[in-house]
Protein backbone atom coordinates (compact mmCIF):
# COMPACT_ATOMS: atom_id res chain seq x y z
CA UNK A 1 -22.14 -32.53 -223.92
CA UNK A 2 -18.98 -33.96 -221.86
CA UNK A 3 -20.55 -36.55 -219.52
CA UNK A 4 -17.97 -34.69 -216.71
CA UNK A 5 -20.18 -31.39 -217.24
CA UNK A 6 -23.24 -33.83 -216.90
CA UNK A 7 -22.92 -35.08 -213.54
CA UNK A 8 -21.83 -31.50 -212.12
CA UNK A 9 -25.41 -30.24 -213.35
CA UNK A 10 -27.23 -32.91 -211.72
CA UNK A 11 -25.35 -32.65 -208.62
CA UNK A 12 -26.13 -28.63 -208.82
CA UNK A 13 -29.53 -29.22 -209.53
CA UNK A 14 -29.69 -32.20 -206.56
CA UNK A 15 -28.53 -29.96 -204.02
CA UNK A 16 -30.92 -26.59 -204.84
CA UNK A 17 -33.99 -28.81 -204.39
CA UNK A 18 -32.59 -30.51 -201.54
CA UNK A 19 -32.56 -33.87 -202.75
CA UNK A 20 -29.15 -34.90 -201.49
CA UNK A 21 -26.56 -33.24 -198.51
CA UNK A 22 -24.69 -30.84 -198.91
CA UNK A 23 -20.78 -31.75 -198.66
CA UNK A 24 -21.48 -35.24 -198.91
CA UNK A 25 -18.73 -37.38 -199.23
CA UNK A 26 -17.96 -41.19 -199.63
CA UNK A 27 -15.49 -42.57 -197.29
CA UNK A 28 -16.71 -46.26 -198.08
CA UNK A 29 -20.14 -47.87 -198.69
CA UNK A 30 -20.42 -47.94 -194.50
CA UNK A 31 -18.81 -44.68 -193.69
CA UNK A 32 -20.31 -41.09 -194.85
CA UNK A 33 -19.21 -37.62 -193.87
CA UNK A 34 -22.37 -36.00 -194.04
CA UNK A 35 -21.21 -32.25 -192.85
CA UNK A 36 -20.59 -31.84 -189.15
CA UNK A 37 -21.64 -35.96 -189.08
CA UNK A 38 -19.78 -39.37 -189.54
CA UNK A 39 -21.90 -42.12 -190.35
CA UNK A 40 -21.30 -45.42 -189.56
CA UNK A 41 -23.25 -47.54 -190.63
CA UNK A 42 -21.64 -51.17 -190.97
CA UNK A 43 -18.05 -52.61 -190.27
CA UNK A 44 -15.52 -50.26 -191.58
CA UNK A 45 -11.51 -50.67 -190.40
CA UNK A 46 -8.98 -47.75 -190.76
CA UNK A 47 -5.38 -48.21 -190.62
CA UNK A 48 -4.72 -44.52 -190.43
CA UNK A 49 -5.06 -42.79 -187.22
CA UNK A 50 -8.63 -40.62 -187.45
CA UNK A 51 -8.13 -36.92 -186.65
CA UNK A 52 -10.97 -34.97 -185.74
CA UNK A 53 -11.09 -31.08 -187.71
CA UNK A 54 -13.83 -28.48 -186.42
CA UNK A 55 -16.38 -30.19 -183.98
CA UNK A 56 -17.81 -33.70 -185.82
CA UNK A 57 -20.30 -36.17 -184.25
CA UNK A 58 -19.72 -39.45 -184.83
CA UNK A 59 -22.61 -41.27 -185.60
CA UNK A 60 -22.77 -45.43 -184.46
CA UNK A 61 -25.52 -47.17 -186.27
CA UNK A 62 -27.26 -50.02 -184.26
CA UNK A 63 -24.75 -53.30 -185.11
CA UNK A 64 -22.25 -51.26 -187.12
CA UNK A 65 -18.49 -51.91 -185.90
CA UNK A 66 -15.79 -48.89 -186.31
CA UNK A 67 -12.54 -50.45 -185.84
CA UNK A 68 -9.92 -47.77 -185.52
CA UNK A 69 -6.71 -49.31 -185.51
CA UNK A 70 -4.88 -46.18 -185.01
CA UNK A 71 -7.54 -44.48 -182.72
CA UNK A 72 -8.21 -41.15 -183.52
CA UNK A 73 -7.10 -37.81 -182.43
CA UNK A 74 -8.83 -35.10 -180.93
CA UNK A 75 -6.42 -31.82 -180.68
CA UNK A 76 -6.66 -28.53 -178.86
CA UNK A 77 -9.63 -26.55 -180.75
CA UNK A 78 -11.74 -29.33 -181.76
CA UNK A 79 -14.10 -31.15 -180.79
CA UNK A 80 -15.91 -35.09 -181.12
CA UNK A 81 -19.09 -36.18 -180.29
CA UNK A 82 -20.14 -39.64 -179.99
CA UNK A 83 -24.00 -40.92 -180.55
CA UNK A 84 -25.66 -44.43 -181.42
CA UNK A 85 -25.73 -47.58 -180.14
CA UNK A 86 -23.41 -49.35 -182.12
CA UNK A 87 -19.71 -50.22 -181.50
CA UNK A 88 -16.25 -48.25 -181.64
CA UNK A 89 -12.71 -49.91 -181.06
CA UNK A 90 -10.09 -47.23 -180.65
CA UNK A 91 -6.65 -48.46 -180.02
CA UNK A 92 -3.60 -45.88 -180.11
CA UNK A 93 0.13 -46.83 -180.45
CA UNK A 94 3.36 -45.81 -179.91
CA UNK A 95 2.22 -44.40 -176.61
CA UNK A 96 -0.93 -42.57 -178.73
CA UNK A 97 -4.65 -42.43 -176.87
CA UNK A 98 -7.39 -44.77 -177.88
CA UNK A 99 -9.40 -41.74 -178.03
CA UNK A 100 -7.67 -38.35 -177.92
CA UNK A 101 -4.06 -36.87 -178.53
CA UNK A 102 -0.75 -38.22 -179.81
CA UNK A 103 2.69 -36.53 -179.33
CA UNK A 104 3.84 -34.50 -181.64
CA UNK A 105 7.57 -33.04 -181.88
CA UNK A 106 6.60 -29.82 -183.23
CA UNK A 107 3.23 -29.17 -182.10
CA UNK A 108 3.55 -30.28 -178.45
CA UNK A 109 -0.13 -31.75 -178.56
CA UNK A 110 -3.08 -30.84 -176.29
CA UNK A 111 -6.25 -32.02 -175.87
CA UNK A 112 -9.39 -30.85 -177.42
CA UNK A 113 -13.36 -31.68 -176.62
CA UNK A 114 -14.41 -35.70 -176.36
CA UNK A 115 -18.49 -35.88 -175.40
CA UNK A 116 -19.63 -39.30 -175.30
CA UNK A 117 -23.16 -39.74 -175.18
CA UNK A 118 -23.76 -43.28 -176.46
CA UNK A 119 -22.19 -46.71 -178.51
CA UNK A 120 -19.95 -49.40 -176.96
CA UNK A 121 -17.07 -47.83 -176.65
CA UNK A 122 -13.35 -49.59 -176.41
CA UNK A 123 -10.14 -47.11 -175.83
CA UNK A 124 -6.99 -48.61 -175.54
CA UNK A 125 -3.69 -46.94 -175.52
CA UNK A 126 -0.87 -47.22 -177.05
CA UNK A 127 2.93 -47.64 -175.33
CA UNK A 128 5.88 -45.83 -176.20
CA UNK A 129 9.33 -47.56 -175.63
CA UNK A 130 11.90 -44.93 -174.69
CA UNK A 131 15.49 -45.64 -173.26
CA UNK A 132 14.20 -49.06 -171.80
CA UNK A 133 11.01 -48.03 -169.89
CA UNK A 134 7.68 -47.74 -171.57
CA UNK A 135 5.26 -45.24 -171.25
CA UNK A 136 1.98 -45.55 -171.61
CA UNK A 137 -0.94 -42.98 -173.00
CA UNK A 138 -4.42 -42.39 -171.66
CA UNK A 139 -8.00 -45.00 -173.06
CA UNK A 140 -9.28 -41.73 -173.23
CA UNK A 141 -7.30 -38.56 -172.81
CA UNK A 142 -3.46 -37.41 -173.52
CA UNK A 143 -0.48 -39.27 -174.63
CA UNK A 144 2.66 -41.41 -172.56
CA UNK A 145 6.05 -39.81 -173.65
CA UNK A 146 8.74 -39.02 -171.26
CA UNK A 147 7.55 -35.53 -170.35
CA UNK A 148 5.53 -33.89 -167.78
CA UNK A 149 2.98 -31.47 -168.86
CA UNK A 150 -0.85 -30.54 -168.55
CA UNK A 151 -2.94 -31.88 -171.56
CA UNK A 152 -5.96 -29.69 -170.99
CA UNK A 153 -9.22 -30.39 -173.00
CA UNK A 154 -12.06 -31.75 -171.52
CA UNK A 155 -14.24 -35.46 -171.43
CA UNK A 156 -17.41 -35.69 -170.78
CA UNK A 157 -19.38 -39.12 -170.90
CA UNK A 158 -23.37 -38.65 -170.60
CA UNK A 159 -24.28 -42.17 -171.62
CA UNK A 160 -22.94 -45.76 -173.93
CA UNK A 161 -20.80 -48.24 -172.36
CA UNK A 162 -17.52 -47.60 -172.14
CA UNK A 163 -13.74 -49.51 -171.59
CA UNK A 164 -11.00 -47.38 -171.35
CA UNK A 165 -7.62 -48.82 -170.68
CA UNK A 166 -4.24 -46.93 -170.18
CA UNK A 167 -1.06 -47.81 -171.35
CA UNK A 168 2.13 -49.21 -170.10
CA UNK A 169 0.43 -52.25 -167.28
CA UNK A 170 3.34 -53.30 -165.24
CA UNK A 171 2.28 -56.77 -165.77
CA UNK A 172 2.97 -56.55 -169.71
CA UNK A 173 6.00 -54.14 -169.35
CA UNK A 174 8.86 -53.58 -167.69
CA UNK A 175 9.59 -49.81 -165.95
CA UNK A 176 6.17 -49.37 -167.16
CA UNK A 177 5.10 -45.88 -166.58
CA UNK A 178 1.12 -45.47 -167.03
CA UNK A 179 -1.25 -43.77 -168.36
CA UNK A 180 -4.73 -43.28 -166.83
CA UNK A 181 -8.09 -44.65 -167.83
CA UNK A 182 -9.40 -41.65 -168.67
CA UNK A 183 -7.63 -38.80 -167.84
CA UNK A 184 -3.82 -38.19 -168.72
CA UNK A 185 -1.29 -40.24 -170.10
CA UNK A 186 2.26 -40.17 -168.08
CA UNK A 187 3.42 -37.40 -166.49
CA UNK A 188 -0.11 -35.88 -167.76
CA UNK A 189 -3.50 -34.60 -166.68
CA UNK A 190 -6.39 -33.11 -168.30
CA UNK A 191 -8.18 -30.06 -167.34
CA UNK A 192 -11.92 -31.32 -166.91
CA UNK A 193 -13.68 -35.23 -166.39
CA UNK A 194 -17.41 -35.07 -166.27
CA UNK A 195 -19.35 -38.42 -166.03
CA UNK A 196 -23.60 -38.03 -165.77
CA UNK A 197 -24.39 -41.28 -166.79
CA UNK A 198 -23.16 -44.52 -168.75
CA UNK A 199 -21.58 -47.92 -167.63
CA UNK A 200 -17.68 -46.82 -167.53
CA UNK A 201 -15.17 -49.40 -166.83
CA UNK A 202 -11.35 -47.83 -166.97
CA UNK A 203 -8.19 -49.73 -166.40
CA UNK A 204 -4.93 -47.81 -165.40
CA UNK A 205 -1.43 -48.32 -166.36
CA UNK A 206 1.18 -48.69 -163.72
CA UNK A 207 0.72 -46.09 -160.75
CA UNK A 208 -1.48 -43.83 -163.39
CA UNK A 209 -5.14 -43.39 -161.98
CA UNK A 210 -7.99 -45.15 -163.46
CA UNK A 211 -9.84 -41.79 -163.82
CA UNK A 212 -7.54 -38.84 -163.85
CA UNK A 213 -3.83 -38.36 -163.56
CA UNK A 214 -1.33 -40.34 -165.33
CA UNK A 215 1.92 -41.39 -163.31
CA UNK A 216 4.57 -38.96 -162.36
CA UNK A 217 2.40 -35.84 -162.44
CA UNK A 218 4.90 -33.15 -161.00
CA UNK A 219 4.55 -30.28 -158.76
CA UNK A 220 4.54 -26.37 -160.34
CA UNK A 221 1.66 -27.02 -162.39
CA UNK A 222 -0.58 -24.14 -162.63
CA UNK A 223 -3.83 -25.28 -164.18
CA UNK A 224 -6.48 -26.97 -162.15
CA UNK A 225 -8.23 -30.62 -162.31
CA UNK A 226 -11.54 -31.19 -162.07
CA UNK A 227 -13.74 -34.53 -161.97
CA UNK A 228 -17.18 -34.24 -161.41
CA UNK A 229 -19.59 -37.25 -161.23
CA UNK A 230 -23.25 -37.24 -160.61
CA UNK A 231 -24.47 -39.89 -162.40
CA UNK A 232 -23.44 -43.28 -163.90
CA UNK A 233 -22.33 -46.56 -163.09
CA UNK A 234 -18.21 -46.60 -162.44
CA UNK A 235 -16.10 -49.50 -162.17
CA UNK A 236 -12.49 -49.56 -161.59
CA UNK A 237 -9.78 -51.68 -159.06
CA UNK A 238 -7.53 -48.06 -159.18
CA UNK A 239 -7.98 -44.77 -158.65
CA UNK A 240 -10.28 -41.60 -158.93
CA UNK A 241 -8.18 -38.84 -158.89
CA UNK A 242 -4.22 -38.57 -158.32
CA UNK A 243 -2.27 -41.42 -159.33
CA UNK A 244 -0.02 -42.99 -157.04
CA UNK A 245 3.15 -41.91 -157.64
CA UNK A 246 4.65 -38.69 -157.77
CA UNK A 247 1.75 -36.55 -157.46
CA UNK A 248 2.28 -33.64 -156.48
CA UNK A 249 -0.24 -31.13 -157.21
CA UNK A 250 -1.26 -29.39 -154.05
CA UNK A 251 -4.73 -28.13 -153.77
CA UNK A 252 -5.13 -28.24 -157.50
CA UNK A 253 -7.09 -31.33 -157.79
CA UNK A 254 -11.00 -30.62 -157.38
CA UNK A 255 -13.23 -33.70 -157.42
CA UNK A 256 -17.25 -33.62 -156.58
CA UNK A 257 -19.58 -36.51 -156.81
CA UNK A 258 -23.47 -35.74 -156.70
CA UNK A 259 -24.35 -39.07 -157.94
CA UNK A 260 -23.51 -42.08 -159.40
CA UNK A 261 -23.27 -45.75 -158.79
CA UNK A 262 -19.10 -45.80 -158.18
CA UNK A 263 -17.06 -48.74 -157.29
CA UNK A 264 -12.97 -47.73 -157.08
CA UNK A 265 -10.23 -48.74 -155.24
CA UNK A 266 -9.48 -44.86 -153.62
CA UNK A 267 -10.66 -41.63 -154.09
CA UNK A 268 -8.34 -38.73 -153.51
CA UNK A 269 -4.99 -37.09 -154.69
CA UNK A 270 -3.31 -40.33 -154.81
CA UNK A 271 -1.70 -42.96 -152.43
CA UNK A 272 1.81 -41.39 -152.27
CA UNK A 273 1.75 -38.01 -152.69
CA UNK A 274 -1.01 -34.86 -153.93
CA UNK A 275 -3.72 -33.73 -152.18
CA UNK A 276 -7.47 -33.69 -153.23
CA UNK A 277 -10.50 -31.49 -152.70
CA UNK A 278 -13.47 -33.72 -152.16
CA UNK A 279 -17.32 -32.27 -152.69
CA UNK A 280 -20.49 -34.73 -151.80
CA UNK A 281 -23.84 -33.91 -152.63
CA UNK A 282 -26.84 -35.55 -153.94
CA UNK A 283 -30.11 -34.60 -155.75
CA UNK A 284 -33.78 -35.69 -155.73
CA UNK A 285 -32.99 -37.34 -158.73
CA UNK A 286 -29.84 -38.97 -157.54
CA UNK A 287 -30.63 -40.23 -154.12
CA UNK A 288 -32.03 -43.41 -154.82
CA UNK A 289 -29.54 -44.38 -157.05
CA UNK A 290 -26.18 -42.87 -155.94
CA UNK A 291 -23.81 -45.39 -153.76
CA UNK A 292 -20.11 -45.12 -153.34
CA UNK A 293 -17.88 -48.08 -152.48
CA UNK A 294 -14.13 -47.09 -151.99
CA UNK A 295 -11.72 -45.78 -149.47
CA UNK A 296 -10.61 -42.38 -149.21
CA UNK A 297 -6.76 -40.51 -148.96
CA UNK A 298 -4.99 -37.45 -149.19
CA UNK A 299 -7.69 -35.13 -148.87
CA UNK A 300 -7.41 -31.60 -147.90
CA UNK A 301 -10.96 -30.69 -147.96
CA UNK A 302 -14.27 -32.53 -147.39
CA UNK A 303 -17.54 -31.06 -147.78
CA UNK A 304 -20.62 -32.70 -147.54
CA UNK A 305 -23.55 -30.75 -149.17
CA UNK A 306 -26.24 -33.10 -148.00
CA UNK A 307 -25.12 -35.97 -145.20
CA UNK A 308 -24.04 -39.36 -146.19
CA UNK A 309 -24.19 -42.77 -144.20
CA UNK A 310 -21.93 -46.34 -144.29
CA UNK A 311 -24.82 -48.24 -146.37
CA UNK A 312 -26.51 -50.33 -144.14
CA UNK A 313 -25.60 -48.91 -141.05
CA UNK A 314 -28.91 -49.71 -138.47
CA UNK A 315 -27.56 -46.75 -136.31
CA UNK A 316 -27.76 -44.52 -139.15
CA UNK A 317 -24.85 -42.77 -138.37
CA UNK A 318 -24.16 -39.38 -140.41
CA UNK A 319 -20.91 -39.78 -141.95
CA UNK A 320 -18.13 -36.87 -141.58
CA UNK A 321 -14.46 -36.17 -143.18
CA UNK A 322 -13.14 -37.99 -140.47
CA UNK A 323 -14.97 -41.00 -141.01
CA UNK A 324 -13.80 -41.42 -144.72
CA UNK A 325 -10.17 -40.21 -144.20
CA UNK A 326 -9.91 -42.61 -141.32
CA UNK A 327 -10.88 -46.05 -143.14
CA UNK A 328 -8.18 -48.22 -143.76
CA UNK A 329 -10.61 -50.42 -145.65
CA UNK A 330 -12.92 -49.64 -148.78
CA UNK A 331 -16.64 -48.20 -146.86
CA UNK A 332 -19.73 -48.25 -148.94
CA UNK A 333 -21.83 -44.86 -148.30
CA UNK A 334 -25.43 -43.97 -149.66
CA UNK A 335 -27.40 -40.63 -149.33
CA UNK A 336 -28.54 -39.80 -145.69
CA UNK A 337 -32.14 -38.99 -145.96
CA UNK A 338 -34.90 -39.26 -143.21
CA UNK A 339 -37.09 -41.55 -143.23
CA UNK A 340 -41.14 -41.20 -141.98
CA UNK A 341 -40.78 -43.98 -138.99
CA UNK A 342 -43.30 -46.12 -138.29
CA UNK A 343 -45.50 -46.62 -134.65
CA UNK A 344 -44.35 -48.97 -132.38
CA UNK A 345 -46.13 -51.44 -131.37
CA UNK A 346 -45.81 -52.28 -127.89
CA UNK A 347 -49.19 -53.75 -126.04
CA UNK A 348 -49.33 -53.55 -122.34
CA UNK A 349 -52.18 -55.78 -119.84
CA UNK A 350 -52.48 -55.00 -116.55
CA UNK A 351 -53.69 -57.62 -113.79
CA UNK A 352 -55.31 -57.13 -110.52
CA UNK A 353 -53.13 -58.11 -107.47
CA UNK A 354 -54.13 -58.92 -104.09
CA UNK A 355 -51.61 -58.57 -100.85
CA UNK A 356 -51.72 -59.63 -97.61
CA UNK A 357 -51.06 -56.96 -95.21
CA UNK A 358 -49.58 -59.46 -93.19
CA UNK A 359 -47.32 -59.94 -95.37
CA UNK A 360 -46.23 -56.39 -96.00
CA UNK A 361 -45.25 -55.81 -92.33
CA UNK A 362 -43.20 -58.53 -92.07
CA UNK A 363 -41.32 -57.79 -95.76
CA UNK A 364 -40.97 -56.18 -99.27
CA UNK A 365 -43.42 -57.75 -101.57
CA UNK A 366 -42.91 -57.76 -105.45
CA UNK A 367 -45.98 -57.65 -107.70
CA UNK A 368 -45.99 -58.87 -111.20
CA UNK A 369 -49.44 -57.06 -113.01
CA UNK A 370 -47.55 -55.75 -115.98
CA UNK A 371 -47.51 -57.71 -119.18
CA UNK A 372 -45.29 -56.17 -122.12
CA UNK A 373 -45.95 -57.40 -125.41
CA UNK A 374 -44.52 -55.97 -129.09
CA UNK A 375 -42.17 -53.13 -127.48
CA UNK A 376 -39.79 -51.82 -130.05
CA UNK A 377 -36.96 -50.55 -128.49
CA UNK A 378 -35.94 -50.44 -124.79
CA UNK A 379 -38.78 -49.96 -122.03
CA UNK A 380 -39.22 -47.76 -119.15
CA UNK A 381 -41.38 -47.51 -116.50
CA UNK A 382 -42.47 -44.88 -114.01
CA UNK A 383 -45.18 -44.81 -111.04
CA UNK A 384 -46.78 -41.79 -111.48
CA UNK A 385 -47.82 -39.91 -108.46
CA UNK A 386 -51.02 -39.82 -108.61
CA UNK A 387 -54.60 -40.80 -107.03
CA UNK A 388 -54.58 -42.84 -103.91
CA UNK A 389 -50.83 -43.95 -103.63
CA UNK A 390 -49.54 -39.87 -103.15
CA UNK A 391 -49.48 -40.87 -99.19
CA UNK A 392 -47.55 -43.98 -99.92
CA UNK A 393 -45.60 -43.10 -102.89
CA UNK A 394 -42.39 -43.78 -101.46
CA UNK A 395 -42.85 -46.87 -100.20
CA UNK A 396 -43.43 -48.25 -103.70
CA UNK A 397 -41.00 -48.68 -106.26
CA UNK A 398 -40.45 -50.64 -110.12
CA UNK A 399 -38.05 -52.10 -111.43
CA UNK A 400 -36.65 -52.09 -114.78
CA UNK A 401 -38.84 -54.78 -115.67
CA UNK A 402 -42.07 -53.31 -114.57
CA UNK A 403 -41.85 -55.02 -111.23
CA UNK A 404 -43.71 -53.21 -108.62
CA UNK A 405 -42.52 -53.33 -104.85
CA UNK A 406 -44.56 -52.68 -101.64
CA UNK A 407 -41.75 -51.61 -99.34
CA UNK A 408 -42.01 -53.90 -96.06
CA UNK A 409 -44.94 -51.40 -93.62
CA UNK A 410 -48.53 -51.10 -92.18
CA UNK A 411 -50.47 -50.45 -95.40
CA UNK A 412 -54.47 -49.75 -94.57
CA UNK A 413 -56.39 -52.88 -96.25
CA UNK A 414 -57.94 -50.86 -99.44
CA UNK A 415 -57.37 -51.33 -103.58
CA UNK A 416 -54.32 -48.73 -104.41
CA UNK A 417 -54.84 -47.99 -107.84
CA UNK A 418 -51.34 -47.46 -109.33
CA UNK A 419 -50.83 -45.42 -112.32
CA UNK A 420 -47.86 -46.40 -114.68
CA UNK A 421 -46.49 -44.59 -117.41
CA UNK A 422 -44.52 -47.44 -120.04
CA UNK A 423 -42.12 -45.52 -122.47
CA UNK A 424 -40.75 -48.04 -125.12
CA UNK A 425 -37.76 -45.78 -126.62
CA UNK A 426 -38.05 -47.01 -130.34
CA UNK A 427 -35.45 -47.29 -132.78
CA UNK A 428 -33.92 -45.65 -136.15
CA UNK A 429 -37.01 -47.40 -137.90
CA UNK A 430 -39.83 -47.10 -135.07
CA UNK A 431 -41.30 -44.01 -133.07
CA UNK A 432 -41.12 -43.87 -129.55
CA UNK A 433 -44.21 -44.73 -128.00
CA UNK A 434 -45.55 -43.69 -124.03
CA UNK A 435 -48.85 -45.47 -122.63
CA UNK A 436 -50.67 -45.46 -119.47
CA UNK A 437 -51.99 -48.46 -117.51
CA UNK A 438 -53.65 -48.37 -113.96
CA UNK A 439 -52.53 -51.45 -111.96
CA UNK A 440 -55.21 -52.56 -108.78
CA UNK A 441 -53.97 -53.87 -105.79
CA UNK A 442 -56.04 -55.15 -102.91
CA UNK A 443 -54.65 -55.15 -99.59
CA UNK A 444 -56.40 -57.49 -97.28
């Protein structure tokens, strides 16, 4: 028997009893396609640009290193999934994605489906020199070429850490033209960002967003843009949002944060030109650990779902549109939620006092019997009428510091018991608190 016949009848026989996977294929000792899976389970280099067919999951084995030198490609109708905890480098050129789409003369590229849900993650794009500027694509996202378009596709990162730099840094390049974070690459912008969770770090090109827009996204663009965060840790010195220059795309751009820890430089449609649609909101889940430091521009519409304050504001001051749109300076803001205050703890003594009447006809006397101790707040007092003063309650008087005065008169020589009340207002912290004391003085 041919040894070629051999092997296919142990292979046959392998896969009816299920000892080995079906359409299993060797890419190298460290990377297996394993059906809708790619393993990786050591270091493994390609110097051919990866391109995602059908919807694949990408597995990263704990310390295995996927260097992609090419990145890889992700096109309308597909989709990747990333898993593990071990480590992918993605770096595009010629104005390519790290991590998504690459122009394409014939095809006109769009994006397809990235879900991140785990590894440490590196997406770097690549720049594409083009009558003397350079344009720059998206970390993670669509391409930089000379052309203005909508990429589409979607990216959604639920967990991993993850760098994502666009192209084309005015630093590195001259008439650099960027490409955002994550997002689109020039002139570009993809239909739908959702973070949940993950340490994200994104870099922008020149005057692309960090996450969202790439530069010079034009007006007349019919599809929408959506970013939604609620959860996550977010770092970034640019943008959320529009880029910041040459965006024009009206009401189009939808962004909603329920969560999240989120440090940017603005949030918005971009610093010269686009407008934004803003939605806060928090959950049970996400109250404790959402906080947003950043400034806020070109926003047509602010809703707040639940209320937001500046972070350790003592006057705990709800936050409204106005309040974000009007900082000139990055604000940090946390969830607004009541908190169970605790009892103040003012303690009030009260001496007996003894007057000469004497005294009182000739002038107003002051008397000092109430001692205030512990008030939270500021205190106020009130002579109640009440008892044995009611015939001579408007000769007597206190002062804002619990001061009692015996107007200058003929007082009959008696103890007037003097009833108090001592309201000590509290604060955003402490409960108001209202007590009763009974002062004695003698006239004699």
């Amino acid at each position: 028997m041919k040894k070629s016949r051999v092997i296919a009848i142990l292979i046959t026989l392998a896969m009816i009893f299920g000892l080995m996977p079906i359409n299993l294929s060797v890419v190298s000792a460290d990377m297996v396609e394993d059906g809708d899976k790619i393993i990786i389970t050591g270091d493994v280099t390609l110097d051919n640009r990866l391109v995602i067919e059908g919807e694949k999951t990408l597995v990263l084995e704990e310390g295995c290193l996927l260097n992609a030198k090419k990145g890889i490609e992700v096109r309308s109708g597909n989709k990747l999934t990333i898993e593990g905890t071990g480590s992918l480098k993605a770096t595009g050129t010629d104005g390519d994605s790290g991590i998504g789409v690459s122009y394409d003369d014939n095809s006109n590229a769009t994006l397809g489906d990235i879900v991140i849900n785990g590894g440490n993650i590196e997406a770097i794009a690549g720049v594409f020199l083009y009558k003397e500027a350079n344009y720059g694509g998206a970390g993670i996202g669509g391409y930089g070429v000379p052309s203005r378009k909508y990429v589409g596709g979607s990216i959604t990162i639920n967990g991993g850490k993850v760098y994502a730099e666009g192209g084309a840094d005015e630093k590195d390049y001259s008439d650099a033209k960027g490409g955002a974070g994550i997002g689109g690459g020039n002139g570009q912008y993809c239909s739908q960002i959702t973070i949940t969770g993950g340490e994200i770090t994104a870099k922008n090109g020149s005057c692309a967003s960090a996450i969202g827009a790439g530069n010079d996204v034009t007006m007349g663009i019919s599809n929408p843009e959506s970013i939604d965060i609620s959860g996550g840790t977010i770092i970034t010195d640019g943008n959320i949002g529009g880029s910041t220059w040459h965006t024009y795309m009206g009401e189009m751009l939808n962004i909603s944060i329920s969560g999240g820890n989120i440090k940017a430089r603005q949030i918005g449609g971009g610093s010269k030109g686009g407008f934004a649609s803003l939605t806060f909101g928090w959950t049970e889940q996400t109250k404790k650990t959402t906080r947003i430091e950043t400034k806020f521009d070109y926003l047509n519409n602010v809703v707040f779902d639940k209320p937001y304050m500046k972070e350790n504001d003592t006057t705990h001051k709800v936050l409204t549109s106005e309040d974000l749109t009007k900082d000139d300076k990055a604000i940090a803001m946390v969830p607004y939620t009541s908190v169970a205050k605790k009892e103040n703890t003012i303690k009030i003594t009260a001496k007996k006092k003894n007057v000469k009447a004497k005294k009182l006809k000739k002038k107003t006397v002051n008397v000092k019997a109430l001692k205030v101790n512990g008030a939270i707040g500021a205190v106020n007092y009130k002579i109640l009428k009440k008892g044995n003063i009611k015939k001579i309650y408007k000769k007597l008087k206190i002062s804002s510091k619990g001061v009692i005065k015996f107007k200058k008169g003929k007082y009959k020589k008696k103890t007037y018991k003097i009833k108090v009340k001592i309201t000590a207002a509290g604060n955003a912290n402490y409960n108001s608190k209202t007590l009763t004391k009974t002062v004695k003085v003698k006239v004699k």
